[in-house]
Protein backbone atom coordinates (compact mmCIF):
# COMPACT_ATOMS: atom_id res chain seq x y z
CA UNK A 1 111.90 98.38 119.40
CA UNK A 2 113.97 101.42 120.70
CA UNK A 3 112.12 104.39 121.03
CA UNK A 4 112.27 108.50 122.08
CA UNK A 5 112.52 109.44 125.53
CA UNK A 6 108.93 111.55 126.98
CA UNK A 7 111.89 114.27 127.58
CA UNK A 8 112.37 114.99 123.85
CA UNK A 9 108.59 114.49 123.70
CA UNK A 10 108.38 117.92 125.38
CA UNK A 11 111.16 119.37 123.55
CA UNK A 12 109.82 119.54 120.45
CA UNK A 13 108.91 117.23 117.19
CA UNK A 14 109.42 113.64 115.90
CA UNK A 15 110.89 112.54 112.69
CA UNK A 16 109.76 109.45 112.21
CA UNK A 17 110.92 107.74 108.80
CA UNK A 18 109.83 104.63 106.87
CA UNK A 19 113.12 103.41 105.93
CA UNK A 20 112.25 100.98 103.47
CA UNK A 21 110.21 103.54 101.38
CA UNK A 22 113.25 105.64 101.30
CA UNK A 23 116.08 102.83 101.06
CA UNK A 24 114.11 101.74 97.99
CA UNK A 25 113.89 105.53 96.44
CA UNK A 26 117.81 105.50 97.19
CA UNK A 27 118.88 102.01 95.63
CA UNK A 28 117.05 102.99 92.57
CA UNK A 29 118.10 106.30 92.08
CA UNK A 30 122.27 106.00 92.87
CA UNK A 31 123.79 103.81 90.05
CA UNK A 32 124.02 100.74 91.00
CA UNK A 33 127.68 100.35 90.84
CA UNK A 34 128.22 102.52 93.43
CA UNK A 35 128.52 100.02 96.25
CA UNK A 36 125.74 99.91 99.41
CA UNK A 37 124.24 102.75 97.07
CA UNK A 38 121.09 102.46 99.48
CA UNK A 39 122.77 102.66 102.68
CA UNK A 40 124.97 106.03 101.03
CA UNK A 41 121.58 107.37 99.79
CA UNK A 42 119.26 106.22 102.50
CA UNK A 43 122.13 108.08 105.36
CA UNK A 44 122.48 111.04 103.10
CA UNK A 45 118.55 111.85 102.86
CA UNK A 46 118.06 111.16 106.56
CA UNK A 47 120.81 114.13 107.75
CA UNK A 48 119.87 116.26 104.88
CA UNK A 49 116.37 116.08 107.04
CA UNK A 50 117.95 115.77 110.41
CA UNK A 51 120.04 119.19 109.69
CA UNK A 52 117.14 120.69 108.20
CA UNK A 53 113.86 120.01 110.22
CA UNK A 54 116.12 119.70 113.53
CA UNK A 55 113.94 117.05 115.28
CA UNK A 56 113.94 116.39 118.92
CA UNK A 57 113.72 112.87 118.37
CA UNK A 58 114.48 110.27 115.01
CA UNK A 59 111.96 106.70 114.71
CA UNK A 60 112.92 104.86 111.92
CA UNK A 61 110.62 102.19 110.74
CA UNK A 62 111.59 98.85 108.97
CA UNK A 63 109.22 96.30 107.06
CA UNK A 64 110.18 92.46 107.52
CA UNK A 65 110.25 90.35 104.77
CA UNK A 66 111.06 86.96 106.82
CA UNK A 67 107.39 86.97 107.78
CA UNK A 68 104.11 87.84 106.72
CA UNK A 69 101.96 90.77 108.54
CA UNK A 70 97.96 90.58 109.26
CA UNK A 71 97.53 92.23 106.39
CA UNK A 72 97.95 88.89 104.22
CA UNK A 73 95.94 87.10 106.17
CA UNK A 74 93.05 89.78 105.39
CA UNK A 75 94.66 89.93 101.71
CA UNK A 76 96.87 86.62 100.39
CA UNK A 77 97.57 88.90 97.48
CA UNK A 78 98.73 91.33 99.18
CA UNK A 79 102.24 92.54 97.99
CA UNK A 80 102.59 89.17 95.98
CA UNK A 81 104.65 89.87 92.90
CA UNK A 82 107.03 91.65 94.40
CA UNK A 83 110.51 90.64 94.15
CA UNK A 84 113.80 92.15 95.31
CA UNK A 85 117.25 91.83 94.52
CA UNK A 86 119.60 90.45 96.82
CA UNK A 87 121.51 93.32 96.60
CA UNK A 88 118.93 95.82 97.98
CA UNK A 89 117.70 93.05 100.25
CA UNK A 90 121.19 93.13 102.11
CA UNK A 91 121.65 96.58 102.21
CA UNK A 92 118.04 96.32 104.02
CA UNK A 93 119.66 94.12 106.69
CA UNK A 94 122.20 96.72 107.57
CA UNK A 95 120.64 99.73 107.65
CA UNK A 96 118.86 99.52 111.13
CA UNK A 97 121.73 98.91 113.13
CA UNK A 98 124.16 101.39 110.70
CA UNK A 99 120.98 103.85 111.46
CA UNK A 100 120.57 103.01 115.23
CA UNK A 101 124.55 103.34 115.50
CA UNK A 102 123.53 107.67 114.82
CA UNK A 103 122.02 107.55 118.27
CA UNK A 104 118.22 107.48 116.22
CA UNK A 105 115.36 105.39 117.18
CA UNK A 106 114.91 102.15 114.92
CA UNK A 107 111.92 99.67 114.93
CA UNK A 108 111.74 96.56 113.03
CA UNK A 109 109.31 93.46 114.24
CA UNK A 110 107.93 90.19 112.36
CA UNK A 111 104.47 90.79 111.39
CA UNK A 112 104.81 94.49 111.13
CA UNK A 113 106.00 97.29 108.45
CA UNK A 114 107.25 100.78 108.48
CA UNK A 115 104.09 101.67 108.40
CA UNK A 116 102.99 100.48 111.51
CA UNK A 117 105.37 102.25 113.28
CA UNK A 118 105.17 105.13 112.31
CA UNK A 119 101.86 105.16 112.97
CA UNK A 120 102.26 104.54 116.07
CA UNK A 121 104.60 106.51 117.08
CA UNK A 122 102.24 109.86 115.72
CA UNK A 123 99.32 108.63 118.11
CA UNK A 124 101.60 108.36 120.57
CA UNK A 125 103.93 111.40 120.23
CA UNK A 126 102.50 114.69 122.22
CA UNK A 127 104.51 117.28 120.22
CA UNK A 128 104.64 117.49 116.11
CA UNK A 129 105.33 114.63 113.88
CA UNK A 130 107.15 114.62 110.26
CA UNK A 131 106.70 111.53 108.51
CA UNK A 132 109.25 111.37 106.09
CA UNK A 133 107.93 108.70 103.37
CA UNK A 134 107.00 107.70 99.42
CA UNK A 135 104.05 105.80 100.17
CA UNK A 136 100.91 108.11 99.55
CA UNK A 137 99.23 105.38 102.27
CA UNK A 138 100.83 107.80 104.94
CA UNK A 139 98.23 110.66 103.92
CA UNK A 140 95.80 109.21 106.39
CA UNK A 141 97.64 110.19 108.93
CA UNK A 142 97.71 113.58 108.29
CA UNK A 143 96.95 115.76 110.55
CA UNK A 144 96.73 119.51 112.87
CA UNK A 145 100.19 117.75 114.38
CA UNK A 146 101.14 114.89 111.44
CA UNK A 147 103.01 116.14 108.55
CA UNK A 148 103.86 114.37 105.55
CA UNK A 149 106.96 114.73 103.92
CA UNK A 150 106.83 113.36 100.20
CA UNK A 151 110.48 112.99 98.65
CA UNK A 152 109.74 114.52 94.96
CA UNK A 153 112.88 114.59 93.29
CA UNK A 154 115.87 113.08 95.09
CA UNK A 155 116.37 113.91 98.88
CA UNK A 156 116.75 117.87 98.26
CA UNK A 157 113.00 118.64 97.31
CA UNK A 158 110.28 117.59 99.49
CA UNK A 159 106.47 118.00 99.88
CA UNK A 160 104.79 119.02 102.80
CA UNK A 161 101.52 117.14 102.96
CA UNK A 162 98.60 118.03 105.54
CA UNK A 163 95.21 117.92 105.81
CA UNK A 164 94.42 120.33 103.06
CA UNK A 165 96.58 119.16 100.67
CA UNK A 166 95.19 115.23 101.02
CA UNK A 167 91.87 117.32 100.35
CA UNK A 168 92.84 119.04 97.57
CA UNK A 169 94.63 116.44 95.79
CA UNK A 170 92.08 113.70 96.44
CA UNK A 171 88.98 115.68 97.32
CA UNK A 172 88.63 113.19 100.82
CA UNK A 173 90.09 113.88 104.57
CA UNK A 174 92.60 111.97 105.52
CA UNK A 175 90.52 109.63 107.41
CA UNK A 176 89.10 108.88 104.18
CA UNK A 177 91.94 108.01 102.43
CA UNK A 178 91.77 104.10 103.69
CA UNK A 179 88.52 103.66 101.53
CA UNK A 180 90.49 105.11 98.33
């Protein structure tokens, strides 16, 4: 796990992306004969957001599929069912280091996901955090300093989630949004 330096910590805020959220949104919504149509969407959404929010740092998180996490031993359910195509699957391999090779942050582990990361890397981060992601799991995170930013229709339009809005669309805080 790579990670921003406390310099950029004081220079201003983190983008910290759950890449396979995003890779995901990307292989489904680029035809797929467009080849490594994840890896061309995935790069275009993240300097879309790089150009526009103009971070002072870039964490990218990764989920592993080669092993489980703790959350199936507290769930053996949990994610079962789900089943990729070796197509996205590869394109998944690639991306952190194609990612990393921008100069950006990347962290991928056994046992852990995206989300874990990115986590993480708001408790840990002094300055403002974006976290740039489809899962609506990230809304407990929200915070005074923890933004969400919810991809709505390709990588162009984009939600800003905080504390209110988790409120308003849920009627819990963001604490709260666990026990939903």
């Amino acid at each position: 796990v790579t990670g921003p330096t406390r310099d950029a910590e004081r220079r201003g805020s983190l983008l910290a992306i759950d890449g396979d959220s995003l890779a995901h949104r990307a292989y489904h919504g680029i035809p797929r004969a467009v080849h490594l149509n994840a890896v061309l969407g995935f790069t275009n959404f993240l300097l879309h957001l790089y150009d526009s929010e103009q971070p002072a740092a870039v964490l990218v998180g990764w989920d592993t599929y080669e092993e489980e996490t703790y959350r199936h031993e507290a769930l053996p359910e949990y994610q079962s069912g789900r089943d990729f195509e070796d197509s996205i699957l590869d394109q998944l391999e690639l991306l952190p280091d194609f990612i990393a090779s921008f100069g950006f942050a990347c962290a991928k582990r056994g046992g852990f996901e995206a989300d874990d990361f990115l986590a993480a890397a708001a408790r840990r981060w002094k300055g403002d955090v974006l976290i740039a992601t489809s899962d609506r799991d990230a809304f407990q995170l929200a915070s005074e300093r923890v933004t969400i930013l919810q991809p709505v229709k390709g990588v162009r339009e984009l939600v800003r989630i905080g504390p209110a809005e988790v409120l308003e669309r849920y009627g819990v805080l963001p604490t709260q949004v666990p026990e939903i």
